[in-house]
Protein backbone atom coordinates (compact mmCIF):
# COMPACT_ATOMS: atom_id res chain seq x y z
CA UNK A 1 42.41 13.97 47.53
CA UNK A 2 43.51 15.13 50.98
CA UNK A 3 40.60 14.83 53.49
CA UNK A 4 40.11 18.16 55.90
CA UNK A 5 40.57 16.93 59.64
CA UNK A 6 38.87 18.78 62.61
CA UNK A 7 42.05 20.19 64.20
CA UNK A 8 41.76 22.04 68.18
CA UNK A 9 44.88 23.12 68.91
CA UNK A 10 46.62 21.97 66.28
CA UNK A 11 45.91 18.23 66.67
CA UNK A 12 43.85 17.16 64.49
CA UNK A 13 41.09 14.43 64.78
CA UNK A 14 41.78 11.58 62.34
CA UNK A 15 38.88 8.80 61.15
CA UNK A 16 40.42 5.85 63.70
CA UNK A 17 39.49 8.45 66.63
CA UNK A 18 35.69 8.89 65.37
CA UNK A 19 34.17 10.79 62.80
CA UNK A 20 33.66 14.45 64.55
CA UNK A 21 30.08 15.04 64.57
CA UNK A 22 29.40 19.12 64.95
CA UNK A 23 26.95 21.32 65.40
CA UNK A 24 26.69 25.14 66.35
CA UNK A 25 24.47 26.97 68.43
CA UNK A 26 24.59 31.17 69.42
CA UNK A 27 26.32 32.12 72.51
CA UNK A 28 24.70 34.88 74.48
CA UNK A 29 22.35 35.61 71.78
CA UNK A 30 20.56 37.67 73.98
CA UNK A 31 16.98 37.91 76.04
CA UNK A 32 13.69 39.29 74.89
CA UNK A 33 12.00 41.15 77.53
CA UNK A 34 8.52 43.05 76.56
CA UNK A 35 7.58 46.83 76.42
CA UNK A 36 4.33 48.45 77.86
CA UNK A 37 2.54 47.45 75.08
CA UNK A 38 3.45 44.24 74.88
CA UNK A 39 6.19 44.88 71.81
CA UNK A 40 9.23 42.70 72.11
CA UNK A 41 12.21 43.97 72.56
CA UNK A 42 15.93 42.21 72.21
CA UNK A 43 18.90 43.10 74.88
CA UNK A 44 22.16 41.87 73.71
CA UNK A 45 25.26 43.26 75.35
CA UNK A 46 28.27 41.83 73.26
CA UNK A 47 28.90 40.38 69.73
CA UNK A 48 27.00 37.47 68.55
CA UNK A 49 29.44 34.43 69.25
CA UNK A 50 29.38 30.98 68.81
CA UNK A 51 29.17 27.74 70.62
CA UNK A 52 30.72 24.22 69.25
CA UNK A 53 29.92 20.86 70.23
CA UNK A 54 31.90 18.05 69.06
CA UNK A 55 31.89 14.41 69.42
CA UNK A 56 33.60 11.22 68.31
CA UNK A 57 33.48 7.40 68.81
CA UNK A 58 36.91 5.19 67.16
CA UNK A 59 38.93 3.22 67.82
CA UNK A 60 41.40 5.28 69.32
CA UNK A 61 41.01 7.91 71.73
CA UNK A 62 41.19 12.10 70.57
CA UNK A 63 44.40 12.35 71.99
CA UNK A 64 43.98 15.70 73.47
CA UNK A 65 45.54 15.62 76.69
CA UNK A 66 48.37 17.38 75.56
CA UNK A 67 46.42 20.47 75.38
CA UNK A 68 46.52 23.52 77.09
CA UNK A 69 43.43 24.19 78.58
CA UNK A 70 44.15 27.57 80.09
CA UNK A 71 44.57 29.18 76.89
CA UNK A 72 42.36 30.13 73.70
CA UNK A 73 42.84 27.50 71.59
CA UNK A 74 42.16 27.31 67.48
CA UNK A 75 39.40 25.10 66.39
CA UNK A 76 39.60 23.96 62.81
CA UNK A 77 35.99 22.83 62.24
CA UNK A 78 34.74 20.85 59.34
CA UNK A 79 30.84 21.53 59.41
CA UNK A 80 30.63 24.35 56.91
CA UNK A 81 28.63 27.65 57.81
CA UNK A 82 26.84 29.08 55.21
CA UNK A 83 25.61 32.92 53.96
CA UNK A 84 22.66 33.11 51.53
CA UNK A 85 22.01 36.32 49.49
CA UNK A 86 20.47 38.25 46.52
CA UNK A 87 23.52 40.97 46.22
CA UNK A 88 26.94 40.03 44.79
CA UNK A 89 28.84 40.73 47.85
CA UNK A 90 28.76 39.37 51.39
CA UNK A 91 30.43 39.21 54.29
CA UNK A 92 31.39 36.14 56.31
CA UNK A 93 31.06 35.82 60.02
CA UNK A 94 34.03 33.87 60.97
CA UNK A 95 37.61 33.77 59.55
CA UNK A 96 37.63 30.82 56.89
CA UNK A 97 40.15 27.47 57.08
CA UNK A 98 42.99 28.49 55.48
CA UNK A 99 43.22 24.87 53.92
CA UNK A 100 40.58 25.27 52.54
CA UNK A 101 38.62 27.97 50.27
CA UNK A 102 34.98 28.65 50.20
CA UNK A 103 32.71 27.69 47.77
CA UNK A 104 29.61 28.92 46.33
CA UNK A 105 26.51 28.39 44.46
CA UNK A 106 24.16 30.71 42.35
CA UNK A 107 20.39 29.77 42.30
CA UNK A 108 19.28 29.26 38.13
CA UNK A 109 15.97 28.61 37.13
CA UNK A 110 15.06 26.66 40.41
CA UNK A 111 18.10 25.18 40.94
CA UNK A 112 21.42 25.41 42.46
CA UNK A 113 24.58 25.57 40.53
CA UNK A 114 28.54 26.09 41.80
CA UNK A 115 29.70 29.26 40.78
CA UNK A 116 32.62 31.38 41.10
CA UNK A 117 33.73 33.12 44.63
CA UNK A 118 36.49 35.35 45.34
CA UNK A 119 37.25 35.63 49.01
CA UNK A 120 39.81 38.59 50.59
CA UNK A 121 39.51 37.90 54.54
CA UNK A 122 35.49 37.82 55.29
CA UNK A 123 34.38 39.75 52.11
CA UNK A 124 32.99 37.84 49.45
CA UNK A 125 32.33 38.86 46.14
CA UNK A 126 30.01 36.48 43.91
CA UNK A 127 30.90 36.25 39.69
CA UNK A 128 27.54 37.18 38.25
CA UNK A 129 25.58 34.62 36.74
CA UNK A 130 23.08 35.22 33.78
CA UNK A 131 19.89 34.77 35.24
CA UNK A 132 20.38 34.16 38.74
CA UNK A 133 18.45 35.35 41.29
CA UNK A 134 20.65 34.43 44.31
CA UNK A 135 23.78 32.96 45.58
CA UNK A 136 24.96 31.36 48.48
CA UNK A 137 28.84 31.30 49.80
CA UNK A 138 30.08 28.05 52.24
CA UNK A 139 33.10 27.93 54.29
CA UNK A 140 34.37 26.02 56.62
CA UNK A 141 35.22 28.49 59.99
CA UNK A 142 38.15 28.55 62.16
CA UNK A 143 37.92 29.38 65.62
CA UNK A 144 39.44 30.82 68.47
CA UNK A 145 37.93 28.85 71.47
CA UNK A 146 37.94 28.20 75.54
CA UNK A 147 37.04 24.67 75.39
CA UNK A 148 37.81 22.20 79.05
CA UNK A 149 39.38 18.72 78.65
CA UNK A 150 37.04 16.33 76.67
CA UNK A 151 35.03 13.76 78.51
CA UNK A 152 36.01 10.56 77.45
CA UNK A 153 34.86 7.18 78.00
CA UNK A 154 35.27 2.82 76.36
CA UNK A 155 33.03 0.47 75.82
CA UNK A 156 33.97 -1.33 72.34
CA UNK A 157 34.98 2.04 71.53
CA UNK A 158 36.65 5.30 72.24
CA UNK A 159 34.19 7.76 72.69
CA UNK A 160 34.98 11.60 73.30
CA UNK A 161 33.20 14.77 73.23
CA UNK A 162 33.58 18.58 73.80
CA UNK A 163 31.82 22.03 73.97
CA UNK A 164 33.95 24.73 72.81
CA UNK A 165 33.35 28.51 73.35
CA UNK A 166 34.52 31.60 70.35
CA UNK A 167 36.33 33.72 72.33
């Protein structure tokens, strides 16, 4: 079984340069401000995008250097995003790895089972299951990001880390 490696710009991050650890967080999500009446109000001037930090401790460094910084560069991530839903169709909010397909689930009598999934770019139609009454899709998302040079520092090990920006 071939194990999916974070990749950023096409080098990709292999166990003896630490585990990536990710996480997401919204990128100009936008600012609440309050009417007359005290009824909030949300002021968003672009598309929702994405943040992405990453991190990593091994025993070699990322070996990123290489990199052009000045440029968008693809992030290959490996922390899945994830779409819940009660329809049969769906559509996803980032382009999906194309090494490697989304899966899904269909909630059954209080559980969660894998189910079927077709995927054509970010629309996703769900295989109906007898008596479900949901179904989630998971994907692993690839990026297009501004990211700087990782910090990097040794003690025992070779630690890195990085915030990336969707462009």
């Amino acid at each position: 079984m071939t194990v999916t490696k974070l990749t950023l710009g096409g080098v990709a991050i292999e166990a003896e340069k630490g585990a990536p650890v990710q996480s997401y967080a919204p990128l100009g999500d936008g600012v609440i401000r309050y009417r007359s009446r005290g009824r909030p109000v949300k002021f968003r001037h672009w598309t929702r995008r994405m943040s992405v930090s990453v991190s990593g401790s091994g025993i070699l460094p990322p070996g990123l250097s290489g990199l052009d910084y000045d440029e968008p560069l693809e992030l290959r991530c490996t922390k899945p995003l994830s779409i819940s839903t009660a329809s049969l169709t769906t559509t996803l909010t980032t382009d999906v790895r194309p090494d490697r397909a989304p899966w899904a689930f269909a909630y059954v009598d209080e559980r969660w089972q894998r189910s079927p999934v077709s995927v054509v770019g970010r629309a996703v139609t769900f295989t109906a299951v007898a008596g479900a009454t949901a179904y989630q899709v998971c994907w692993m998302p690839v990026l297009m990001v501004f990211v700087s040079p990782p910090d990097e520092s040794m003690s025992d090990r070779h630690e890195w880390s990085f915030t990336a920006e969707e462009v």
